[in-house]
C-alpha atoms as a PDB file:
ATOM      1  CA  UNK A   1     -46.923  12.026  87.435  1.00  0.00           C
ATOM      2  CA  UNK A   2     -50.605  12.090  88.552  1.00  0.00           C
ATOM      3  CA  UNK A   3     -51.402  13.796  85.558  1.00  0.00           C
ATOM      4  CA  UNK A   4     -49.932  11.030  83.238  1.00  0.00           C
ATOM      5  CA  UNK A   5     -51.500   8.897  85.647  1.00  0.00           C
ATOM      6  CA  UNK A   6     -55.030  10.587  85.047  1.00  0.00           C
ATOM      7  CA  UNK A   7     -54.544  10.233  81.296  1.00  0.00           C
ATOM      8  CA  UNK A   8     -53.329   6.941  81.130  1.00  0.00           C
ATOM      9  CA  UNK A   9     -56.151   4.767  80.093  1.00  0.00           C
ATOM     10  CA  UNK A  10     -56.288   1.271  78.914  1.00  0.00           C
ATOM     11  CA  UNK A  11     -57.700   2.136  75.079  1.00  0.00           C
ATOM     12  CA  UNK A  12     -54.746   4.565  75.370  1.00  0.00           C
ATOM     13  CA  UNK A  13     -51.757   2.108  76.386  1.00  0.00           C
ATOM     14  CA  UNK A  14     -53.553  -0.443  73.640  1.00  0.00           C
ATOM     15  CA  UNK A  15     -53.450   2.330  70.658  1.00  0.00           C
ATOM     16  CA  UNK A  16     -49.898   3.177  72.005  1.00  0.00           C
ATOM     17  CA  UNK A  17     -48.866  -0.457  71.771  1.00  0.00           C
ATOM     18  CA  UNK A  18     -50.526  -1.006  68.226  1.00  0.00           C
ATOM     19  CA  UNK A  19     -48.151   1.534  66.639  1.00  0.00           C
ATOM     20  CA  UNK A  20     -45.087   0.348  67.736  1.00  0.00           C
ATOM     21  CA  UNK A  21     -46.192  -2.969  66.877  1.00  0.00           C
ATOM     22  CA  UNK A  22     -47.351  -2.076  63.490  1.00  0.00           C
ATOM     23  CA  UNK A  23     -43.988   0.272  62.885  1.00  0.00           C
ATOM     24  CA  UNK A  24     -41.441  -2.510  64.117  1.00  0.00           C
ATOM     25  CA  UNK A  25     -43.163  -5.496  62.104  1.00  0.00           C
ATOM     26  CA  UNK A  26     -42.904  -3.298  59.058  1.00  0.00           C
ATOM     27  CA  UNK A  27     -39.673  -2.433  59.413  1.00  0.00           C
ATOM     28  CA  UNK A  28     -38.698  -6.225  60.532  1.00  0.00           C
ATOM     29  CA  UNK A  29     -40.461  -7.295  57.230  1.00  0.00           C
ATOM     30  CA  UNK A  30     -38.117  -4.890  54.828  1.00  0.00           C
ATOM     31  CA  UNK A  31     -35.255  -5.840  56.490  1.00  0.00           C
ATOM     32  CA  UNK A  32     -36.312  -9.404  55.929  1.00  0.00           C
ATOM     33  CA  UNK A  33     -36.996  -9.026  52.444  1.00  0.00           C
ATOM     34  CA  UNK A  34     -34.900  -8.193  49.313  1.00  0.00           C
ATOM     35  CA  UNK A  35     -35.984  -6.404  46.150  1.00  0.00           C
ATOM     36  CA  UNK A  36     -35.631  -8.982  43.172  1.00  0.00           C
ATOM     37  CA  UNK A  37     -36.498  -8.448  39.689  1.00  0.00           C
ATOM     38  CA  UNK A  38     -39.911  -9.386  40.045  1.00  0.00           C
ATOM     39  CA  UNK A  39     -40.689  -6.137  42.405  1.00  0.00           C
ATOM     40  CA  UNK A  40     -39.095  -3.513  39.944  1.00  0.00           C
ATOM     41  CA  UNK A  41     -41.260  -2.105  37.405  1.00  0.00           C
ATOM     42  CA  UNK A  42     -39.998  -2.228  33.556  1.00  0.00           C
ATOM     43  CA  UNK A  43     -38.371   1.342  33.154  1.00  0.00           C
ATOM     44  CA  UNK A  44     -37.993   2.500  36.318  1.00  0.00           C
ATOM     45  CA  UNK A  45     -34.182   2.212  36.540  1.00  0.00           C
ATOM     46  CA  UNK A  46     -32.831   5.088  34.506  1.00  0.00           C
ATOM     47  CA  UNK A  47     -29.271   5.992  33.753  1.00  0.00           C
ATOM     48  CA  UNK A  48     -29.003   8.677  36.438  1.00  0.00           C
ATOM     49  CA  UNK A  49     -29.687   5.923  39.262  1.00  0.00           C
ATOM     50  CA  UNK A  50     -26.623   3.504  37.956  1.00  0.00           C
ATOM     51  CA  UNK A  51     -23.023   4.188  39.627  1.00  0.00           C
ATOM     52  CA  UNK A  52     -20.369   5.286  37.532  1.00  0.00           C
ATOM     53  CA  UNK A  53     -18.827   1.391  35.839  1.00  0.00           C
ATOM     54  CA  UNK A  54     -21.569  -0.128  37.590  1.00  0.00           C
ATOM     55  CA  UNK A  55     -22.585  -2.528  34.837  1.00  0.00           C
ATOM     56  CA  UNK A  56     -19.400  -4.562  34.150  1.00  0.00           C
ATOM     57  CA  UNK A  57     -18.551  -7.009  31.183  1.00  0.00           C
ATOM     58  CA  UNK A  58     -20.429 -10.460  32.736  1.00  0.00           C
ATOM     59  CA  UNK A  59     -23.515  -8.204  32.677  1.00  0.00           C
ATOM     60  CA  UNK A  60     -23.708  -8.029  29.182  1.00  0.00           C
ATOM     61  CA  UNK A  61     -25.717 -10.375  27.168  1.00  0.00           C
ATOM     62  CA  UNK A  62     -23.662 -11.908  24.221  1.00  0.00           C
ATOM     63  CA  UNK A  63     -24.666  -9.574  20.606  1.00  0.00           C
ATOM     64  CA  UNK A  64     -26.056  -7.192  23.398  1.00  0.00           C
ATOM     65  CA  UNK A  65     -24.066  -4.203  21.728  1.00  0.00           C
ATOM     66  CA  UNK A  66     -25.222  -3.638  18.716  1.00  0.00           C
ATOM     67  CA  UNK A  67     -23.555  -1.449  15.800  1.00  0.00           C
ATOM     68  CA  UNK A  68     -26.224   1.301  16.646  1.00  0.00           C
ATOM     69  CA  UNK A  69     -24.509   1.569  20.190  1.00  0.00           C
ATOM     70  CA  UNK A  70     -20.753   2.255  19.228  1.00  0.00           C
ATOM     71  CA  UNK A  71     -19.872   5.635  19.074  1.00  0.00           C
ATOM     72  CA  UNK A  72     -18.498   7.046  15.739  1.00  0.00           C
ATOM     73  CA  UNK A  73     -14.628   6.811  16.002  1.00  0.00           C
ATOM     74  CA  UNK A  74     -14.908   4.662  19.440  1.00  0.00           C
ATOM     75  CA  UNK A  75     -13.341   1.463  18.216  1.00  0.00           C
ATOM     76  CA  UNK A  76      -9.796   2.291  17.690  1.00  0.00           C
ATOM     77  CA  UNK A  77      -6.808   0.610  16.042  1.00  0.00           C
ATOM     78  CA  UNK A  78      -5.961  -0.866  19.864  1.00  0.00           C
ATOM     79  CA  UNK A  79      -8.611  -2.496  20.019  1.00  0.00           C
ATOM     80  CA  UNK A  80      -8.949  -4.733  16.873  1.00  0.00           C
ATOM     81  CA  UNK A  81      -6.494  -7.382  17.728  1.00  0.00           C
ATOM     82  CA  UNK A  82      -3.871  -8.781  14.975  1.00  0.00           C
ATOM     83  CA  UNK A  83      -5.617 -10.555  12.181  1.00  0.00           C
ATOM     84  CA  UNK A  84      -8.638  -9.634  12.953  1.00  0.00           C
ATOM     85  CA  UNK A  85      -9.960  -7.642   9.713  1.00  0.00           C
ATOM     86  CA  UNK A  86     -10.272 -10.672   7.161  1.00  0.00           C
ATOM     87  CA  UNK A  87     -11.003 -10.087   3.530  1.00  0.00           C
ATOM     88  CA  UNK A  88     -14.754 -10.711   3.678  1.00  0.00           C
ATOM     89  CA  UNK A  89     -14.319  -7.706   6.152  1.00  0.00           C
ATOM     90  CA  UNK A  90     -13.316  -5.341   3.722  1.00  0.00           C
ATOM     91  CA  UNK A  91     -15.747  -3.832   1.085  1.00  0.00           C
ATOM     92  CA  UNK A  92     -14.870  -3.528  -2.453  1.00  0.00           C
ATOM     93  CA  UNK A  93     -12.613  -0.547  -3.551  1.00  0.00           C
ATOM     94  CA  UNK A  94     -12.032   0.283   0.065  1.00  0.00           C
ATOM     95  CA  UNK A  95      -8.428   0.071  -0.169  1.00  0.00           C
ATOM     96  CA  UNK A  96      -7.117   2.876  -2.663  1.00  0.00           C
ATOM     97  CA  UNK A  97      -3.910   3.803  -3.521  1.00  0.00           C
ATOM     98  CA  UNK A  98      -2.725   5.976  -0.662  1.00  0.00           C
ATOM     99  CA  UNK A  99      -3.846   2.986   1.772  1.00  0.00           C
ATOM    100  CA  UNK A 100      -0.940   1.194  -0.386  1.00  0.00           C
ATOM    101  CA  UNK A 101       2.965   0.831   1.725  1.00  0.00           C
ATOM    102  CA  UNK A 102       5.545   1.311  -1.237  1.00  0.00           C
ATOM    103  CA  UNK A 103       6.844  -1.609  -2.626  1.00  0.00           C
ATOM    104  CA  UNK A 104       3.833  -3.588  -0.549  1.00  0.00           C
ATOM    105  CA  UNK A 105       2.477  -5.248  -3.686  1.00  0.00           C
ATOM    106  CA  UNK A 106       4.744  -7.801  -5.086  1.00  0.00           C
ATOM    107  CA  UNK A 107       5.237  -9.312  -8.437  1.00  0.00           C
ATOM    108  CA  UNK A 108       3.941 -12.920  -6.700  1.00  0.00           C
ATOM    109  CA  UNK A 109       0.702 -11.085  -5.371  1.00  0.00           C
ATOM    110  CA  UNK A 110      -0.403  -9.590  -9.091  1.00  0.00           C
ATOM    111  CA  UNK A 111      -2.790 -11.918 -10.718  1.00  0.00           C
ATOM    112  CA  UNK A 112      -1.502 -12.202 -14.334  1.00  0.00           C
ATOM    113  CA  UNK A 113      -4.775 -11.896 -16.379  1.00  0.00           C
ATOM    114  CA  UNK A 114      -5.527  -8.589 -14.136  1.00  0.00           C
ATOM    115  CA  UNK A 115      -2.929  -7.195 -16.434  1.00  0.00           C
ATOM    116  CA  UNK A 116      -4.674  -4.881 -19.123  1.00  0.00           C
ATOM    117  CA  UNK A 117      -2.454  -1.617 -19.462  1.00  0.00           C
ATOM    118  CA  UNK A 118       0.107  -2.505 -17.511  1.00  0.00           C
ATOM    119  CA  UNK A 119       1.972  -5.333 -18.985  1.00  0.00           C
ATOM    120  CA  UNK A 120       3.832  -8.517 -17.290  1.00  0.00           C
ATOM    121  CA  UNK A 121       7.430  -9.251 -17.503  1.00  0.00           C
ATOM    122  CA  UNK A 122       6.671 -11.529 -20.721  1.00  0.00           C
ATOM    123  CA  UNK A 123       3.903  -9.385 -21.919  1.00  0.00           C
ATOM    124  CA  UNK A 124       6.270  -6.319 -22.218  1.00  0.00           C
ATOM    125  CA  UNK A 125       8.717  -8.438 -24.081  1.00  0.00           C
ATOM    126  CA  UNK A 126       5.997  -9.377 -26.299  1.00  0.00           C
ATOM    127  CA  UNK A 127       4.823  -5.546 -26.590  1.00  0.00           C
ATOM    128  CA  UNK A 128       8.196  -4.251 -27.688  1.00  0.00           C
ATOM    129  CA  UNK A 129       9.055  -6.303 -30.439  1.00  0.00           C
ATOM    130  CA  UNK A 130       9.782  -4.065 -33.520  1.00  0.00           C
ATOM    131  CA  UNK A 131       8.789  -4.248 -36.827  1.00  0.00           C
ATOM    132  CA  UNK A 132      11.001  -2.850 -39.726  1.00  0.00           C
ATOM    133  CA  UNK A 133      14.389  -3.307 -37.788  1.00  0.00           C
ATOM    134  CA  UNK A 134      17.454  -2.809 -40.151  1.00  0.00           C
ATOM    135  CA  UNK A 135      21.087  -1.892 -40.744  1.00  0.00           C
ATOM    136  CA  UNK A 136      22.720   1.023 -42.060  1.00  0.00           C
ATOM    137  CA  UNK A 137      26.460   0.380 -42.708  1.00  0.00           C
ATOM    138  CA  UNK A 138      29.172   2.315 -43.528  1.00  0.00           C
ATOM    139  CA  UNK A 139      32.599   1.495 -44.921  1.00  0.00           C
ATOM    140  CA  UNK A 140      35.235   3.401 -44.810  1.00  0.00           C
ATOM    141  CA  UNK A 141      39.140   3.508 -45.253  1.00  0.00           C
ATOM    142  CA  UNK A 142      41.816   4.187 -42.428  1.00  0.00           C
ATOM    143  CA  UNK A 143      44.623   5.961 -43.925  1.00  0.00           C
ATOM    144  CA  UNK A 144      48.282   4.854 -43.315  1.00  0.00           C
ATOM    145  CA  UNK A 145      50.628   6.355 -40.941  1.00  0.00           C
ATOM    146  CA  UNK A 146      51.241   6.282 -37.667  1.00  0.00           C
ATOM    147  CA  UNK A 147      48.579   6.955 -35.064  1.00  0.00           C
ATOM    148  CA  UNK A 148      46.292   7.926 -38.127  1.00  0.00           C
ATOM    149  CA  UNK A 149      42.468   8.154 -36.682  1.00  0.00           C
ATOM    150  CA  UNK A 150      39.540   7.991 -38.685  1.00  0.00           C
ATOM    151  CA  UNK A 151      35.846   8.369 -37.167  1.00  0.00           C
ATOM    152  CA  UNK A 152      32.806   7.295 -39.720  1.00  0.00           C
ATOM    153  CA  UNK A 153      29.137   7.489 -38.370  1.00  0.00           C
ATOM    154  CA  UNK A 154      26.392   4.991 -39.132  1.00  0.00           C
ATOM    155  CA  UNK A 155      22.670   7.388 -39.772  1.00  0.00           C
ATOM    156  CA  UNK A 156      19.715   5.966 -39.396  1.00  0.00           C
ATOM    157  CA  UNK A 157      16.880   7.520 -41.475  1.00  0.00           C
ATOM    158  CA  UNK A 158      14.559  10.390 -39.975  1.00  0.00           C
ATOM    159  CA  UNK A 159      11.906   8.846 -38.154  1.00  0.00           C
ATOM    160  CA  UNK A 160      13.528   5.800 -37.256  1.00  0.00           C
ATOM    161  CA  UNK A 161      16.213   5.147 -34.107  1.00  0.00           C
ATOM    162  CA  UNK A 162      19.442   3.194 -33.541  1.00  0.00           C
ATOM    163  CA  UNK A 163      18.711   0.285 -30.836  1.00  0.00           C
ATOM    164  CA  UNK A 164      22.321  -0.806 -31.202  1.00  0.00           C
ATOM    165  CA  UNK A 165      25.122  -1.101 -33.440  1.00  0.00           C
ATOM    166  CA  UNK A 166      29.044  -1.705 -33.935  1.00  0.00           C
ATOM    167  CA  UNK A 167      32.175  -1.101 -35.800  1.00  0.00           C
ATOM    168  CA  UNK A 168      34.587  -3.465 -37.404  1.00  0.00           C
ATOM    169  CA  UNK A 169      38.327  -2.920 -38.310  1.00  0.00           C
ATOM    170  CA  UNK A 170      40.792  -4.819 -40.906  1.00  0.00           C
ATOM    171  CA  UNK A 171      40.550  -8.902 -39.612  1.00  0.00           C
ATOM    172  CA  UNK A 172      44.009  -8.767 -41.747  1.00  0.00           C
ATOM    173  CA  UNK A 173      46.006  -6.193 -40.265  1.00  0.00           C
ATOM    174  CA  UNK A 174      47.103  -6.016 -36.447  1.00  0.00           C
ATOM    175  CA  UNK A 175      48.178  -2.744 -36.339  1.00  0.00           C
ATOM    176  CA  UNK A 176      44.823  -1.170 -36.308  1.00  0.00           C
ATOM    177  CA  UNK A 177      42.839  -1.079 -32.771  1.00  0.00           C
ATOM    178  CA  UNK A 178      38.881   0.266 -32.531  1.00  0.00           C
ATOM    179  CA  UNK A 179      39.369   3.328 -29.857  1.00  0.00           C
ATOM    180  CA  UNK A 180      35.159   4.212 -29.652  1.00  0.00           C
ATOM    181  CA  UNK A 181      32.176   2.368 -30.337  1.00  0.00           C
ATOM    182  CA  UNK A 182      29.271   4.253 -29.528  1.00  0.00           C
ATOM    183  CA  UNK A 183      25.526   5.595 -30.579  1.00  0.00           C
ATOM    184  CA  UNK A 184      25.132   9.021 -31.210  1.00  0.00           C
ATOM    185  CA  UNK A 185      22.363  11.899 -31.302  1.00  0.00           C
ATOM    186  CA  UNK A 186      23.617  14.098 -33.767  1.00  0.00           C
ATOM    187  CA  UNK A 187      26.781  16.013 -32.905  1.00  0.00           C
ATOM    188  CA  UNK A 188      25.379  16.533 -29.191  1.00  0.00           C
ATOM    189  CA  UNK A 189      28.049  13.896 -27.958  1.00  0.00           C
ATOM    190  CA  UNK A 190      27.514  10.966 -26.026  1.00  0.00           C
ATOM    191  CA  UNK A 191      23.319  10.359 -25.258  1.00  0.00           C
ATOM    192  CA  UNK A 192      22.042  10.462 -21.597  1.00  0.00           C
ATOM    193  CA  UNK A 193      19.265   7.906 -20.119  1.00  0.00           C
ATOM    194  CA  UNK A 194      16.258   8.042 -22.437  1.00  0.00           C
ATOM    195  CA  UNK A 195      17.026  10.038 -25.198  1.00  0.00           C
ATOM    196  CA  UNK A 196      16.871   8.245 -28.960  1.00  0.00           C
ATOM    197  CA  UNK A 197      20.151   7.252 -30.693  1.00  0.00           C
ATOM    198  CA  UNK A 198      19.836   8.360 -34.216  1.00  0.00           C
ATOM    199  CA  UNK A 199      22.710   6.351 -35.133  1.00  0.00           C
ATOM    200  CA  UNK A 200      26.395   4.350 -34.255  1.00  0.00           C
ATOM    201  CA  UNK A 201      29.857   6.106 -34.432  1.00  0.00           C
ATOM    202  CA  UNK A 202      32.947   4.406 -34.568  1.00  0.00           C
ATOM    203  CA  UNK A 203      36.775   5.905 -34.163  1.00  0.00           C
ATOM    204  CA  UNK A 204      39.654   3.200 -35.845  1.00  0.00           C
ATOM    205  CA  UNK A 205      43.092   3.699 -35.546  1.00  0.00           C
ATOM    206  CA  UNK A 206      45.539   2.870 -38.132  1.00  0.00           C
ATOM    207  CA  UNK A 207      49.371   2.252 -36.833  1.00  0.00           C
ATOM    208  CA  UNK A 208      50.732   0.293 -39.876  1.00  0.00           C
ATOM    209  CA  UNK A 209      52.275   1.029 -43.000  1.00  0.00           C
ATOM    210  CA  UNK A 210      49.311   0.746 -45.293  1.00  0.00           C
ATOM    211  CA  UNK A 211      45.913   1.954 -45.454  1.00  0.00           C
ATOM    212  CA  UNK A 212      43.493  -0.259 -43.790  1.00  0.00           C
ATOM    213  CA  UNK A 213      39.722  -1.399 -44.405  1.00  0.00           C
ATOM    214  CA  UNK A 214      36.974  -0.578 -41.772  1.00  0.00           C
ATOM    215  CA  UNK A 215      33.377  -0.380 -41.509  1.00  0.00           C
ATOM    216  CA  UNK A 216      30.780   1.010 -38.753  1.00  0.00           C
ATOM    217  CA  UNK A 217      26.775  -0.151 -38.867  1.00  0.00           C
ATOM    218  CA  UNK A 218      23.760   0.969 -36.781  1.00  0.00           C
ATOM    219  CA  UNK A 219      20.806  -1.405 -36.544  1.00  0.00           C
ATOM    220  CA  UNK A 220      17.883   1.050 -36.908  1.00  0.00           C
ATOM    221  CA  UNK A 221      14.057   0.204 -36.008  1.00  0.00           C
ATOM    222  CA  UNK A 222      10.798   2.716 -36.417  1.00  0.00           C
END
């Protein structure tokens, strides 16, 4: 004690005093004081100093993100809400083909002058009507007798096709009946789904006493 005593002087007790003086205003300041805008220098704040979700969405100034800050591939289909993409939205030729649902375009959606290759209902009407359509006919005699069967065959001429035809039996007679009415290909038999007809067979039979009057025509086109 007497040597604190001996060293205790007033210029001593006065420095003493200054510091903690000094120290405990400072720190009473800064605890006084916040840090506003004005004190922070532009830049300082850098992305490692900002907490994980710290800046949330009231933060952000409106057109603040701009195209140049969205990830490639980071807007999703989730997030564009229903309607959204209108058709100022979408650049020309953007939608192709494979974009395309089947059966999504209807006949109501086709604008008719878009047609070029691919004809409307009318326009394909118009586009197959034939030029140089005639008929080949053939008449023939049914024999008498009974149950007699006679089968004639209406050709049309090479290079030309049968787009339909008919037979005809005796308008007198009632005992004859027409049993086949058909087109043909040759002798191949009957014709499957888009193959050309080059012609109309007909099979008559004859159950009376006398011989009967038929005929069998194909109305050919090319």
């Amino acid at each position: 004690m007497k040597q604190i005593r001996t060293r205790l002087t007033y210029a001593n007790v006065m420095s003493t005093l200054a510091v903690f003086l000094i120290l405990g205003g400072a720190t009473a300041f800064a605890a006084s004081k916040k840090i506003n805008g004005a004190k922070i220098k532009a830049g300082t704040i850098v992305t490692g100093k900002l907490a994980k979700e710290a800046v949330k969405e009231g933060k952000l100034g409106s057109g603040a993100v701009t195209e140049s800050k969205l990830a490639d591939g980071a807007v999703t289909n989730k997030k564009i809400a229903d309607n959204a993409v209108t058709t100022s939205k979408i650049a020309d030729n953007a939608v192709t083909t494979g974009k395309i649902l089947n059966d999504a375009v209807t006949g109501d959606k086709v604008k008719e002058s878009s047609l070029s290759t691919v004809p409307s209902a009318t326009k394909a009407v118009e586009a197959t009507k034939l030029t140089n359509v005639f008929v080949v006919r053939v008449n023939f005699t049914v024999p008498s007798g009974p149950e007699q069967n006679t089968t004639q065959t209406a050709t049309c001429p090479a290079g030309t096709q049968a787009i339909s035809g008919g037979a005809r039996n005796d308008p007198v007679a009632n005992h004859s009946a027409i049993v086949t009415s058909r087109p043909t290909i040759g002798e191949a038999g009957t014709p499957e789904t888009g193959e050309s007809f080059d012609g109309w067979r007909a099979s008559i039979t004859n159950t009376s006493t006398g011989a009967l009057s038929s005929s069998v025509w194909a109305i050919c086109a090319g």
